[in-house]
PDB file of N, CA and C in Angstrom:
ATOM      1  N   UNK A   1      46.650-179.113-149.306  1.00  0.00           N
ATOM      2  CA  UNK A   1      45.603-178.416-149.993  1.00  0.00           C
ATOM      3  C   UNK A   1      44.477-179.405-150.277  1.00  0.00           C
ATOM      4  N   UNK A   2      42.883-178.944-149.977  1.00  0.00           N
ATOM      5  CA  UNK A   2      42.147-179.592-150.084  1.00  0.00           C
ATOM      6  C   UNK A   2      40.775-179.284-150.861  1.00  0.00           C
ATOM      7  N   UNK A   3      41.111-179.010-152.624  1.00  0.00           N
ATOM      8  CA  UNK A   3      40.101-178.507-153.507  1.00  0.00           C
ATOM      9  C   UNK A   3      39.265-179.197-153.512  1.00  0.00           C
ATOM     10  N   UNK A   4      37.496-178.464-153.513  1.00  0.00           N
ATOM     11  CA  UNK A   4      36.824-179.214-154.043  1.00  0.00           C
ATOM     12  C   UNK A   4      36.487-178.172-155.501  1.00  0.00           C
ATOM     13  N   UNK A   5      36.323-179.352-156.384  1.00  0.00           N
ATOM     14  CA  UNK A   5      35.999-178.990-157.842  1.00  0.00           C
ATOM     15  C   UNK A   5      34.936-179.371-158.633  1.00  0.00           C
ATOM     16  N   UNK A   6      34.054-178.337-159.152  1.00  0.00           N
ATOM     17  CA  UNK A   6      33.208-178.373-160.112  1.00  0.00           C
ATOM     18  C   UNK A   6      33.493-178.139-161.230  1.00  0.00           C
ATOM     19  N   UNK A   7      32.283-178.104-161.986  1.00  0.00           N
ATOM     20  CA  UNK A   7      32.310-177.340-163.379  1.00  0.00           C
ATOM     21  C   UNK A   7      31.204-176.389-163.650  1.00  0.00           C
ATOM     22  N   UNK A   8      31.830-175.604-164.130  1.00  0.00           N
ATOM     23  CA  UNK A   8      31.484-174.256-164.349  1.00  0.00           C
ATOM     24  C   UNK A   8      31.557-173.529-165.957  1.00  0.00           C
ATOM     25  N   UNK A   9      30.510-173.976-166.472  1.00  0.00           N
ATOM     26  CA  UNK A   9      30.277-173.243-167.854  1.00  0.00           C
ATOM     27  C   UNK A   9      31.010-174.571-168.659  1.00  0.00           C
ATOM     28  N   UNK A  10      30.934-175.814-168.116  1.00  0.00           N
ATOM     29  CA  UNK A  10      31.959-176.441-169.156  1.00  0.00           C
ATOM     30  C   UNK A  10      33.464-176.521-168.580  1.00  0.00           C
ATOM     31  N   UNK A  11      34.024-176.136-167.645  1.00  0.00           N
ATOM     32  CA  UNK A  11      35.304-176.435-167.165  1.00  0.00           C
ATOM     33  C   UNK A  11      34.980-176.446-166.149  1.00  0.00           C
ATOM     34  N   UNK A  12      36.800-177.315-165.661  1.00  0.00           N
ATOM     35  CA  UNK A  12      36.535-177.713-164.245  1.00  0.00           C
ATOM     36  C   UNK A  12      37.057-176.313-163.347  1.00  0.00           C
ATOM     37  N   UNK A  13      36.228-176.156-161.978  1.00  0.00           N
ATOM     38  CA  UNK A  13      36.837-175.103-161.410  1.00  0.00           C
ATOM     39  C   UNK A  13      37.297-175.200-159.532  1.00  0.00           C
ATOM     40  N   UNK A  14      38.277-175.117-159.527  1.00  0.00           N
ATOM     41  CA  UNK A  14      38.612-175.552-157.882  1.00  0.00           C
ATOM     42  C   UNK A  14      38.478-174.555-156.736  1.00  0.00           C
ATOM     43  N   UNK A  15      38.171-174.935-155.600  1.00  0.00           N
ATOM     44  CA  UNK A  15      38.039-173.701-154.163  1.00  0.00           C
ATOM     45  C   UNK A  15      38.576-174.601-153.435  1.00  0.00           C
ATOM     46  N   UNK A  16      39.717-173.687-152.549  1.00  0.00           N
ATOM     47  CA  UNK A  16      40.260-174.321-151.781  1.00  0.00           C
ATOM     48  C   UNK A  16      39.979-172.904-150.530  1.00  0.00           C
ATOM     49  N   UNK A  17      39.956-173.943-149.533  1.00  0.00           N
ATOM     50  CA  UNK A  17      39.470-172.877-147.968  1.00  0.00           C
ATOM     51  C   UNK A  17      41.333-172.901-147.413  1.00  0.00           C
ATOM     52  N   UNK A  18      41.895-171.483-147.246  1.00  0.00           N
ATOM     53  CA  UNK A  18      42.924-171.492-146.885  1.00  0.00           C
ATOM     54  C   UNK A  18      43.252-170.121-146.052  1.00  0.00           C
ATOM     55  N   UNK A  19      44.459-170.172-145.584  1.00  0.00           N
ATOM     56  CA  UNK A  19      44.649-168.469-144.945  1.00  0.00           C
ATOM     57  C   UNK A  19      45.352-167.466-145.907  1.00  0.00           C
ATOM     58  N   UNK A  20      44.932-166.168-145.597  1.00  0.00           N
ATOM     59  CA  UNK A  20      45.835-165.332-146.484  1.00  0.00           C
ATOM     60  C   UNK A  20      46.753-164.427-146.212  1.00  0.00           C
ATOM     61  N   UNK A  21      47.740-165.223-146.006  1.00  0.00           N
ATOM     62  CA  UNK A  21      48.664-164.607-145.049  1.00  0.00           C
ATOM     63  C   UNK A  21      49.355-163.693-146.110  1.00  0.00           C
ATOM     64  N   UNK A  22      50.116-162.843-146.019  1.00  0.00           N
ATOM     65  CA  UNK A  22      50.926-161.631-146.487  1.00  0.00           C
ATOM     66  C   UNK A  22      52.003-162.212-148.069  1.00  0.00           C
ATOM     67  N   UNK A  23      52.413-163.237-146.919  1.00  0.00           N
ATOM     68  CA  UNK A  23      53.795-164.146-147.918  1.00  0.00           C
ATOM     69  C   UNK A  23      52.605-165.066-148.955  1.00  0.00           C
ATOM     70  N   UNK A  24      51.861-165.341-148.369  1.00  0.00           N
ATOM     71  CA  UNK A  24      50.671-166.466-149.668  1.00  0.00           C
ATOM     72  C   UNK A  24      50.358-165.422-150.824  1.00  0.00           C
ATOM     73  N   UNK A  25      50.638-164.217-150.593  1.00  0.00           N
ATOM     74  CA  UNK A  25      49.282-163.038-151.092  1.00  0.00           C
ATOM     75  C   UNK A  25      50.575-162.229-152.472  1.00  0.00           C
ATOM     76  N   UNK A  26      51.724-162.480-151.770  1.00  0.00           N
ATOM     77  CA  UNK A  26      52.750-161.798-152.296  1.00  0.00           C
ATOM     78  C   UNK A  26      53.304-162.717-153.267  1.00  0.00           C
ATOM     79  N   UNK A  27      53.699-163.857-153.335  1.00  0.00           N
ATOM     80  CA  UNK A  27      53.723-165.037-154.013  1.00  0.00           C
ATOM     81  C   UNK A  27      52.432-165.355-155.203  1.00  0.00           C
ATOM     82  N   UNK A  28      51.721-165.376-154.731  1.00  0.00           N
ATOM     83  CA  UNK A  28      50.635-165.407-155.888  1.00  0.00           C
ATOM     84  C   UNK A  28      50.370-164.378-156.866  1.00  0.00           C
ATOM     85  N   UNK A  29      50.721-163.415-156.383  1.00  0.00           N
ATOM     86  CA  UNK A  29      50.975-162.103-156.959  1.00  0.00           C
ATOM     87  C   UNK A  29      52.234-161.982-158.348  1.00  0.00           C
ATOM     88  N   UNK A  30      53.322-162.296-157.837  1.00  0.00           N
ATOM     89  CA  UNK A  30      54.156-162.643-158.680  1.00  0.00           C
ATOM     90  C   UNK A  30      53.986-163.869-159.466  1.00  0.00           C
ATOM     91  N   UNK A  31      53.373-165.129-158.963  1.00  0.00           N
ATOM     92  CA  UNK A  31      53.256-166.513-159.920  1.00  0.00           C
ATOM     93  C   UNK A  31      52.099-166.967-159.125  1.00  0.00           C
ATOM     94  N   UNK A  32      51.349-166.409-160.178  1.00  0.00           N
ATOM     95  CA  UNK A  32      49.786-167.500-159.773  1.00  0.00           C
ATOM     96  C   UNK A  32      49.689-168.391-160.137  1.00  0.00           C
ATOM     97  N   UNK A  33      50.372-169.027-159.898  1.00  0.00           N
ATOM     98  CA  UNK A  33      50.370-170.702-160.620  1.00  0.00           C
ATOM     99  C   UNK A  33      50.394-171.995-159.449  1.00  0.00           C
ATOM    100  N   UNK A  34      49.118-172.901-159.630  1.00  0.00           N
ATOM    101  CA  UNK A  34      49.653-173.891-158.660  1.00  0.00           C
ATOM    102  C   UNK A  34      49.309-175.725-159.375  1.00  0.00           C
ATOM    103  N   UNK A  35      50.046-176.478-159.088  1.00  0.00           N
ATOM    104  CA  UNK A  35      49.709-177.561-159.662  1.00  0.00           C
ATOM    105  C   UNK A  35      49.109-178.847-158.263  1.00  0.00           C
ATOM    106  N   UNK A  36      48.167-179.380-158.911  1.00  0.00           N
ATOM    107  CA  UNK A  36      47.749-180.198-157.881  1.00  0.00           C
ATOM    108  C   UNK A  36      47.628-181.503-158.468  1.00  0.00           C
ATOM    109  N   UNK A  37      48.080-182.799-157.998  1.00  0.00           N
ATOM    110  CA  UNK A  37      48.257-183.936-157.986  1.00  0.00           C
ATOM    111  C   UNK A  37      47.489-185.261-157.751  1.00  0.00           C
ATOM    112  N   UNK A  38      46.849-185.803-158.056  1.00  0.00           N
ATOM    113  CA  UNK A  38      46.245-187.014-157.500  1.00  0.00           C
ATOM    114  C   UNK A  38      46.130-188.324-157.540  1.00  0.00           C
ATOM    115  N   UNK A  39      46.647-189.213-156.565  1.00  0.00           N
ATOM    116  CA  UNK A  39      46.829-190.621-156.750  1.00  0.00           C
ATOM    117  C   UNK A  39      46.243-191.702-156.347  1.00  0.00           C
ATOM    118  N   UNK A  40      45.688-192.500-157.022  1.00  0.00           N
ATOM    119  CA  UNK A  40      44.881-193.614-156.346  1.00  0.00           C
ATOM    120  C   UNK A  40      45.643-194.993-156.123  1.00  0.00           C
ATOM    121  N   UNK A  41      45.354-195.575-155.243  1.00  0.00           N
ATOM    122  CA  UNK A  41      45.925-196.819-155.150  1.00  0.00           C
ATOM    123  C   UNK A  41      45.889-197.859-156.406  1.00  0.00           C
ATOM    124  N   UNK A  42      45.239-197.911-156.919  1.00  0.00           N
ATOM    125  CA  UNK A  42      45.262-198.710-158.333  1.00  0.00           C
ATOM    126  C   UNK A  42      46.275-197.845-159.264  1.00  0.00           C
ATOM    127  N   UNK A  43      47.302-196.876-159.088  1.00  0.00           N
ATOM    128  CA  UNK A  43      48.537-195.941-159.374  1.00  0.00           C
ATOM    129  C   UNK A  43      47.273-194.999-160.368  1.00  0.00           C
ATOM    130  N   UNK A  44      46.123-194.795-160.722  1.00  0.00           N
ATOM    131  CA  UNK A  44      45.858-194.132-161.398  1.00  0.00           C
ATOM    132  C   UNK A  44      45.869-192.674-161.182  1.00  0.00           C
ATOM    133  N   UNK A  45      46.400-191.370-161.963  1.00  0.00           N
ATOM    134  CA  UNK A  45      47.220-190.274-161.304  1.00  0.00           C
ATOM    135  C   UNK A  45      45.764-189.158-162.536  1.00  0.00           C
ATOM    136  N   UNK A  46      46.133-187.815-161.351  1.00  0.00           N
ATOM    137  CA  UNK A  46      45.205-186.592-161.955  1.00  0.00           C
ATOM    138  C   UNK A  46      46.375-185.433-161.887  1.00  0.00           C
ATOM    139  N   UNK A  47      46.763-184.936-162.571  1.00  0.00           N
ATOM    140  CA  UNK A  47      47.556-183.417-162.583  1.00  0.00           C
ATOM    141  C   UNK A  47      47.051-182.727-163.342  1.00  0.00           C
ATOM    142  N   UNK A  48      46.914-181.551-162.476  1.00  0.00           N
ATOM    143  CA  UNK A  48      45.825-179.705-162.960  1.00  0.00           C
ATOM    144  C   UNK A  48      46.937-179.170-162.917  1.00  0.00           C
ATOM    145  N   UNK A  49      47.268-178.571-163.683  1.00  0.00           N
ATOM    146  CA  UNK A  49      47.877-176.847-163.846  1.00  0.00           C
ATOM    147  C   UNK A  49      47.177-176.068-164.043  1.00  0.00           C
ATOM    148  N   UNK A  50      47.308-175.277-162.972  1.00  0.00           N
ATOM    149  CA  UNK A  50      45.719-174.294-162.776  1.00  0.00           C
ATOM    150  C   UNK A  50      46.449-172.906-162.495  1.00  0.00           C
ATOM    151  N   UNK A  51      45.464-171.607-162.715  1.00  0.00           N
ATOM    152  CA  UNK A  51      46.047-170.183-162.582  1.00  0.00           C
ATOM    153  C   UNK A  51      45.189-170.081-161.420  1.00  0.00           C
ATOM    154  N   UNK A  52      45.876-169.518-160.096  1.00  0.00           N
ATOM    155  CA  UNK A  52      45.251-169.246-158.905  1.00  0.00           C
ATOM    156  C   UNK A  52      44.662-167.842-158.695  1.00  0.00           C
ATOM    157  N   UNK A  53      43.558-167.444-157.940  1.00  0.00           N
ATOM    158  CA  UNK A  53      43.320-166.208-157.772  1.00  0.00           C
ATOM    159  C   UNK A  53      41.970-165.938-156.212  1.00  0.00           C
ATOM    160  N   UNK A  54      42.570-164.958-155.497  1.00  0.00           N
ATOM    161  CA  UNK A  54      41.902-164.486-153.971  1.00  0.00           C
ATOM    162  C   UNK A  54      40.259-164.713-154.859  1.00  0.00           C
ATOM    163  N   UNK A  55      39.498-165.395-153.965  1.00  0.00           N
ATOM    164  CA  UNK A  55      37.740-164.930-154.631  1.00  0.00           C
ATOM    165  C   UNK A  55      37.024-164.628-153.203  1.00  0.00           C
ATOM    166  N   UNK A  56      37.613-163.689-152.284  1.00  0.00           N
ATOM    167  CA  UNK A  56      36.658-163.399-151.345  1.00  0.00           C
ATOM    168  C   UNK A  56      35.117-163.025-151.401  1.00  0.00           C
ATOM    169  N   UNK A  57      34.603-162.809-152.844  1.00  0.00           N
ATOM    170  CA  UNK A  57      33.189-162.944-152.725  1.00  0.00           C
ATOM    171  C   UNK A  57      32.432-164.371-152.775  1.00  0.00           C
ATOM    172  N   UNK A  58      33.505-165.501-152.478  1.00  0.00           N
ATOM    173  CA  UNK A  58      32.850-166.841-152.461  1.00  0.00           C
ATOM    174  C   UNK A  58      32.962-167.662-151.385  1.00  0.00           C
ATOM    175  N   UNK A  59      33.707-166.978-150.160  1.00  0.00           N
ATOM    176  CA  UNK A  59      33.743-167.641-148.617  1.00  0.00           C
ATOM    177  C   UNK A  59      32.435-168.104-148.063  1.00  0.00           C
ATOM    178  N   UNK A  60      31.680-167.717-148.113  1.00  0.00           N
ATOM    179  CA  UNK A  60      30.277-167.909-147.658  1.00  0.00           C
ATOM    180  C   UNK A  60      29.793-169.568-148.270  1.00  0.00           C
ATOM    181  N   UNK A  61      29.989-169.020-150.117  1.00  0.00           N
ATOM    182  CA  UNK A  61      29.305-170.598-150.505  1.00  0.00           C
ATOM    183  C   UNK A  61      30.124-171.536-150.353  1.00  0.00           C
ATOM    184  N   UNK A  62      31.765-171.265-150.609  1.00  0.00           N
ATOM    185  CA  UNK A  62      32.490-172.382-150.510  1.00  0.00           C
ATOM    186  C   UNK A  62      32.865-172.930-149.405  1.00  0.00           C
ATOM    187  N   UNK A  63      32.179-172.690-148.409  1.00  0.00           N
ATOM    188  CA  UNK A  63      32.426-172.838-146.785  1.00  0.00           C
ATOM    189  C   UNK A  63      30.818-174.002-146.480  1.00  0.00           C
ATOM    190  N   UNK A  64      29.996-173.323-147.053  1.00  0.00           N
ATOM    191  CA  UNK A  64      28.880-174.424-147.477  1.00  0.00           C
ATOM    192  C   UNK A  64      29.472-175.824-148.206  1.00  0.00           C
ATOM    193  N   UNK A  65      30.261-175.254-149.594  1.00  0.00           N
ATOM    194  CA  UNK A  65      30.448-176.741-150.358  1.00  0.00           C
ATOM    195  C   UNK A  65      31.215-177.778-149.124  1.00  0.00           C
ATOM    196  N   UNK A  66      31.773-176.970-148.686  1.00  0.00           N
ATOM    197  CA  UNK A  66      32.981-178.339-147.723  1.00  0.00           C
ATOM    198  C   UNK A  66      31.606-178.721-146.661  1.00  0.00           C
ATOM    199  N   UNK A  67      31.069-177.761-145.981  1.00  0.00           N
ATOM    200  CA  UNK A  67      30.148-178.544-144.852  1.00  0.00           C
ATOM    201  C   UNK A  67      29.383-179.449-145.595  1.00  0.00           C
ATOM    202  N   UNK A  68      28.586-179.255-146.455  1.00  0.00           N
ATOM    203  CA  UNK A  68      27.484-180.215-146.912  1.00  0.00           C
ATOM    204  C   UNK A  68      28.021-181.705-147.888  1.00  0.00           C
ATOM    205  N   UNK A  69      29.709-181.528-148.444  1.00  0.00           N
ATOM    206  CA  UNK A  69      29.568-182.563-149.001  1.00  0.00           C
ATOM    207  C   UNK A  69      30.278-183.966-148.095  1.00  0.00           C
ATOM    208  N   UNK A  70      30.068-185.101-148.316  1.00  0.00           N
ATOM    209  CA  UNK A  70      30.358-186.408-147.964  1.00  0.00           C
ATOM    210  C   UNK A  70      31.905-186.748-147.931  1.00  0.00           C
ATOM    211  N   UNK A  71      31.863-187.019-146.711  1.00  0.00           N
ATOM    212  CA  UNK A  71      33.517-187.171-146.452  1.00  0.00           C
ATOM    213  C   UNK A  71      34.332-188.218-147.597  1.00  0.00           C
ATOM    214  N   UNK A  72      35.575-188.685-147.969  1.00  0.00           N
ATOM    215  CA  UNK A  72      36.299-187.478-147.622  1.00  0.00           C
ATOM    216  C   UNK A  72      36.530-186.019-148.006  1.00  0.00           C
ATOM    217  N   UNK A  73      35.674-185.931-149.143  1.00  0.00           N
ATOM    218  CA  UNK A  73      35.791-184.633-149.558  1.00  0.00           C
ATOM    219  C   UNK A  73      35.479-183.359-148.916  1.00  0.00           C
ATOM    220  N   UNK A  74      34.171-183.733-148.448  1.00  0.00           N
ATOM    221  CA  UNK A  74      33.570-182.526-147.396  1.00  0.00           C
ATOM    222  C   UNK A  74      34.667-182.641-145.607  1.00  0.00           C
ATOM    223  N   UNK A  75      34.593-181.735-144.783  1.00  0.00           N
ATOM    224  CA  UNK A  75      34.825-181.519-143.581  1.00  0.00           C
ATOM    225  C   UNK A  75      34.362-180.147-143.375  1.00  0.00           C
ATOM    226  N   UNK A  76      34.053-180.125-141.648  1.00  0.00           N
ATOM    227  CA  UNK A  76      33.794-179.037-140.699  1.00  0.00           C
ATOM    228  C   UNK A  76      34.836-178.075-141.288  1.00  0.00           C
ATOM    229  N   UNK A  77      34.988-176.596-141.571  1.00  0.00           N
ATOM    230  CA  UNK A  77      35.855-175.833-141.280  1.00  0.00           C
ATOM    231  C   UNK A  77      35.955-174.885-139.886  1.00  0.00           C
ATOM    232  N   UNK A  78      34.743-175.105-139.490  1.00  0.00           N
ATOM    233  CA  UNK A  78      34.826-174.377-137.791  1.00  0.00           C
ATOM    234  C   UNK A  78      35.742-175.346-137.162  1.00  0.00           C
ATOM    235  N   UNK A  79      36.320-176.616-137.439  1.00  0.00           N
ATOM    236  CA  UNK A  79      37.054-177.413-136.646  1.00  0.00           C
ATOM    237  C   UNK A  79      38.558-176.948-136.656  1.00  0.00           C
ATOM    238  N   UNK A  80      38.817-176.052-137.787  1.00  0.00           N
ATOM    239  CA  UNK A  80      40.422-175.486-138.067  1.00  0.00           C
ATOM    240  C   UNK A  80      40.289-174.550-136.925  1.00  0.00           C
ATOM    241  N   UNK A  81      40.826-174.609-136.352  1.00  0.00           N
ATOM    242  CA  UNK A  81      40.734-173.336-134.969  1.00  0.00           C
ATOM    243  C   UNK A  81      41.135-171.526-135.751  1.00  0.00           C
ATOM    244  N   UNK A  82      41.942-171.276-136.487  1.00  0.00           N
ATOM    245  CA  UNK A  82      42.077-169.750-136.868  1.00  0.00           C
ATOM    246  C   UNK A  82      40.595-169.717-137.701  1.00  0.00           C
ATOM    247  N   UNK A  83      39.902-170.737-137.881  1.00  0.00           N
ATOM    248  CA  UNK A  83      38.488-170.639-138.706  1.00  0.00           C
ATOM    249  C   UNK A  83      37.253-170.850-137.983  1.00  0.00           C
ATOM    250  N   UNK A  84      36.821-171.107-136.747  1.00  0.00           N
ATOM    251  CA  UNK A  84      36.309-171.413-135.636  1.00  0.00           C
ATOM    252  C   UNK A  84      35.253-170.515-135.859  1.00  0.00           C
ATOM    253  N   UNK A  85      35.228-168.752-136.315  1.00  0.00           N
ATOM    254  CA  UNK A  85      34.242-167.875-136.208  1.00  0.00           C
ATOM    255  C   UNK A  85      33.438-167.485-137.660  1.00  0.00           C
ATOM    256  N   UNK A  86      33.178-169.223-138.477  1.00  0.00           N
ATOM    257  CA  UNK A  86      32.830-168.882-139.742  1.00  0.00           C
ATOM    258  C   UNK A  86      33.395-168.443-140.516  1.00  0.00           C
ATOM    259  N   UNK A  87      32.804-168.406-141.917  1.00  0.00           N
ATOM    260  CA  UNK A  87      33.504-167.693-143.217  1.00  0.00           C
ATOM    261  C   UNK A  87      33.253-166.437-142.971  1.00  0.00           C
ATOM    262  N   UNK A  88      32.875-165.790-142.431  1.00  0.00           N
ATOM    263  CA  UNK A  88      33.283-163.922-142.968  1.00  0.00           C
ATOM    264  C   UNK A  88      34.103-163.678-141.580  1.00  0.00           C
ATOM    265  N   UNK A  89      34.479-164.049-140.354  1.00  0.00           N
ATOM    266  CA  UNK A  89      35.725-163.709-139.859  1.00  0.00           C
ATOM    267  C   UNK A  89      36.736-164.725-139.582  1.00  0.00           C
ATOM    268  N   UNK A  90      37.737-164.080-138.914  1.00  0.00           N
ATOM    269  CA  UNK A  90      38.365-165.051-138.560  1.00  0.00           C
ATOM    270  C   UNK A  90      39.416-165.106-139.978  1.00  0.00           C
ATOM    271  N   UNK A  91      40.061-166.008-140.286  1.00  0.00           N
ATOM    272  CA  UNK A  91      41.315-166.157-141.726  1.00  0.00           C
ATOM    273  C   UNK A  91      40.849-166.428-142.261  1.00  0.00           C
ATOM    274  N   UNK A  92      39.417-167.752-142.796  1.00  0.00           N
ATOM    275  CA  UNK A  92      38.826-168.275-143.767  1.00  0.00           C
ATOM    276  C   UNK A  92      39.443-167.259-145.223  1.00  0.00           C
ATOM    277  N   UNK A  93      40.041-167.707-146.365  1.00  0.00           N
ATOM    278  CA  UNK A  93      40.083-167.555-147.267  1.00  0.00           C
ATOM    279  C   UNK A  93      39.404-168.408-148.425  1.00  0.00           C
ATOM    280  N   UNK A  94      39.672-167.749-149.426  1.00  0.00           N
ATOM    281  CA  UNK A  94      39.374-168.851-150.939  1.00  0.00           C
ATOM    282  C   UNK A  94      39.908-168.766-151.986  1.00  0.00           C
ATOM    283  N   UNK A  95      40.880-169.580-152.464  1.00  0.00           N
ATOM    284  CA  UNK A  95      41.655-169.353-153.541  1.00  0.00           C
ATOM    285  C   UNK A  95      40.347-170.281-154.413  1.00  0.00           C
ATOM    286  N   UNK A  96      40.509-169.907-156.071  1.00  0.00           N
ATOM    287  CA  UNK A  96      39.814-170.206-157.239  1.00  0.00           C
ATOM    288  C   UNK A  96      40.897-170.890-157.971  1.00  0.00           C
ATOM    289  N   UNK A  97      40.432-172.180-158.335  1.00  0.00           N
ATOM    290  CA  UNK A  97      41.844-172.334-159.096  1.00  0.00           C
ATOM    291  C   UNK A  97      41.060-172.792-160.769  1.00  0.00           C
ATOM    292  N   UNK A  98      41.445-171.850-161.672  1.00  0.00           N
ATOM    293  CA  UNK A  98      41.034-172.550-162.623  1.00  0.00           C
ATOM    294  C   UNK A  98      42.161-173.336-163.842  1.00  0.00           C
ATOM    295  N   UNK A  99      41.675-174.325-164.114  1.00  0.00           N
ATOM    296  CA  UNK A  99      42.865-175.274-164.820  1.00  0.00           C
ATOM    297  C   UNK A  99      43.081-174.863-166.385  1.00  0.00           C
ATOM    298  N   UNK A 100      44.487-174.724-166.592  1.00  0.00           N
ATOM    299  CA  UNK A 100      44.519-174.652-168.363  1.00  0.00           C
ATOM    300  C   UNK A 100      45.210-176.366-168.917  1.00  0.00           C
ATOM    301  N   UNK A 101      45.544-176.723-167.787  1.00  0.00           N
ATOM    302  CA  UNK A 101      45.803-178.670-168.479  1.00  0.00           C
ATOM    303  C   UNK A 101      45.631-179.131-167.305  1.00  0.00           C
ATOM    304  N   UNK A 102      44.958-180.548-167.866  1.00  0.00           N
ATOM    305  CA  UNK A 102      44.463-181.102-166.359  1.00  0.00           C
ATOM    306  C   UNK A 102      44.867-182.994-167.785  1.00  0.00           C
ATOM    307  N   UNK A 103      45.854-183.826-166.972  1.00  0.00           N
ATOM    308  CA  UNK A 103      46.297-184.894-167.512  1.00  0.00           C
ATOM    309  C   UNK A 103      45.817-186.159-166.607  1.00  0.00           C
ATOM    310  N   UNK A 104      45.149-187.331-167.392  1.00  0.00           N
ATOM    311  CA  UNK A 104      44.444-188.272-166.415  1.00  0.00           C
ATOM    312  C   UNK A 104      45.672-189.399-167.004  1.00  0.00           C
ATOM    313  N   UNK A 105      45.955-190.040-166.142  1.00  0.00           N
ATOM    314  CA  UNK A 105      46.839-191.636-166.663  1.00  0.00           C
ATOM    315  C   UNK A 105      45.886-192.764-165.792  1.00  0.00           C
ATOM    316  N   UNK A 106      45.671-193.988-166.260  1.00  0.00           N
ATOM    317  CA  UNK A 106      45.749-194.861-165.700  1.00  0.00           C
ATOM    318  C   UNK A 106      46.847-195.757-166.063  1.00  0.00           C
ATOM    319  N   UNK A 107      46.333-196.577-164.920  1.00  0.00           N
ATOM    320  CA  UNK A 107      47.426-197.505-165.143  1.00  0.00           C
ATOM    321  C   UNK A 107      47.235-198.696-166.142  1.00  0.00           C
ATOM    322  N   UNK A 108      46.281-198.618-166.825  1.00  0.00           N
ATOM    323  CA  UNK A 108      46.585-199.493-168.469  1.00  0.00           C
ATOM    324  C   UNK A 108      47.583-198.277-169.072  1.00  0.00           C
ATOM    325  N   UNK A 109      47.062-197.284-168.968  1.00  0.00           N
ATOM    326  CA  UNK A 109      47.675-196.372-170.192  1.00  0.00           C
ATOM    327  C   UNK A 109      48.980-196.070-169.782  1.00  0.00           C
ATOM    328  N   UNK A 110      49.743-195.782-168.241  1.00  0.00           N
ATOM    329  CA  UNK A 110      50.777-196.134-168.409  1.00  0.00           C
ATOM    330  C   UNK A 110      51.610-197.191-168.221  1.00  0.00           C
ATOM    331  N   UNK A 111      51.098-198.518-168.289  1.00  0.00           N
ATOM    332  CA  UNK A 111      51.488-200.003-168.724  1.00  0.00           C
ATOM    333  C   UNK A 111      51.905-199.859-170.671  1.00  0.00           C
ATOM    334  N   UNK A 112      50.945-199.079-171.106  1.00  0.00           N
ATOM    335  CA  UNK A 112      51.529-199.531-172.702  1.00  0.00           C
ATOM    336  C   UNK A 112      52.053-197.908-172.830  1.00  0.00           C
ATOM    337  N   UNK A 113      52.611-197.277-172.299  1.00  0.00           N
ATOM    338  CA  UNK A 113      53.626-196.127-172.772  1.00  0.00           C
ATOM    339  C   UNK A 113      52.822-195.424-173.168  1.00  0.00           C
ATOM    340  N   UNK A 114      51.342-194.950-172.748  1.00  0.00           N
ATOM    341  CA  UNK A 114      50.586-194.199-173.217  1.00  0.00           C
ATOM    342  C   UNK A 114      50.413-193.104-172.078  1.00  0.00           C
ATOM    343  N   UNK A 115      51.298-192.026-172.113  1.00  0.00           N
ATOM    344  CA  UNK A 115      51.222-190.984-171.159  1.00  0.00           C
ATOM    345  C   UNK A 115      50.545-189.795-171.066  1.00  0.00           C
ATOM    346  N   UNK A 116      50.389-189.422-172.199  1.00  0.00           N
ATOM    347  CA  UNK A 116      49.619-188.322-172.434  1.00  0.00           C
ATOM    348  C   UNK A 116      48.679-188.634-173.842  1.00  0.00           C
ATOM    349  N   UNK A 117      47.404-189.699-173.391  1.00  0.00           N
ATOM    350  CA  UNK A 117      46.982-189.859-174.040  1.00  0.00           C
ATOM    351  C   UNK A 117      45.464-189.115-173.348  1.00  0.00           C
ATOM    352  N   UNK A 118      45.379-188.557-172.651  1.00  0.00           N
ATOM    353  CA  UNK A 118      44.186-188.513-171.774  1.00  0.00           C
ATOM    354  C   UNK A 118      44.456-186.108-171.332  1.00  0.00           C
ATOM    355  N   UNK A 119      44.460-186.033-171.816  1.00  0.00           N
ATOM    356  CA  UNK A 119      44.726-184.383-171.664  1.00  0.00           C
ATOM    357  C   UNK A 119      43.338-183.574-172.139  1.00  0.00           C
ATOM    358  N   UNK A 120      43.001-182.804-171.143  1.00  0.00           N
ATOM    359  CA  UNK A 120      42.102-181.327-171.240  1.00  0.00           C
ATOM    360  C   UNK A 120      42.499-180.293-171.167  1.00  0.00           C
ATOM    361  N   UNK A 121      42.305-179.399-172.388  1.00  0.00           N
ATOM    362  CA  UNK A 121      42.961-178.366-171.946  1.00  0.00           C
ATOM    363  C   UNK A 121      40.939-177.375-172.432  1.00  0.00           C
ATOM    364  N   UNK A 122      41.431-175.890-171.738  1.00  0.00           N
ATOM    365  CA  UNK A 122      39.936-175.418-172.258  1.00  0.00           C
ATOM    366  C   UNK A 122      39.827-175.394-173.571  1.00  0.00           C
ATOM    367  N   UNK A 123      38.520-175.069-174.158  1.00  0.00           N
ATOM    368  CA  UNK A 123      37.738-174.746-175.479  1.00  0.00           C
ATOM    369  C   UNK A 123      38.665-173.644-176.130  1.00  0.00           C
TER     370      UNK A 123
END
């Protein structure tokens, strides 16, 4: 999975370009829930717990955010071959992920046992 994330009104908000296959659609349905992870070589770590949800009225722009931004974040999505014919055909999807805890550690903070010293949750 490859979110890019803004903020939006004051929180952070994620789009991820994906397919929507039947079993993705049915699953989210029952537990919209997805957690996403991030690690840097200096061990410093990002974990979102975020509530997922279909935003097909945002394929168009979020198909823009990936072309226009600077690798590695940005990439081609005409290069995924089931995505080849643009955002409005073809599988292009967009899940929204918005976060209710999002936990930052570095690695001072977990050197002195400070683990959850760094937490957002919304307003």
């Amino acid at each position: 999975m490859h979110p890019y994330w803004e903020v939006e009104n004051g929180a952070p908000v994620g789009w991820v370009g994906t397919s929507k296959s039947a079993l993705k659609t049915k699953h989210l349905a029952a537990n919209p829930y997805v957690s996403c992870s991030y690690w840097s070589p200096k061990h410093e770590t990002a974990h979102v717990e975020c509530r997922a949800a279909w935003a097909d009225d945002q394929r168009e722009r979020v198909w823009q955010l990936f072309l226009e931004a600077e690798p590695p974040l940005g990439y081609d999505p005409a290069k995924i071959p089931q995505w080849q014919d643009g955002p409005l055909a073809g599988e292009w999807a967009i899940l929204r992920l918005e976060p209710w805890r999002l936990i930052l550690l570095t690695a001072e903070d977990a050197a002195a046992g400070n683990w959850y010293q760094r937490v957002w949750r919304p307003g």
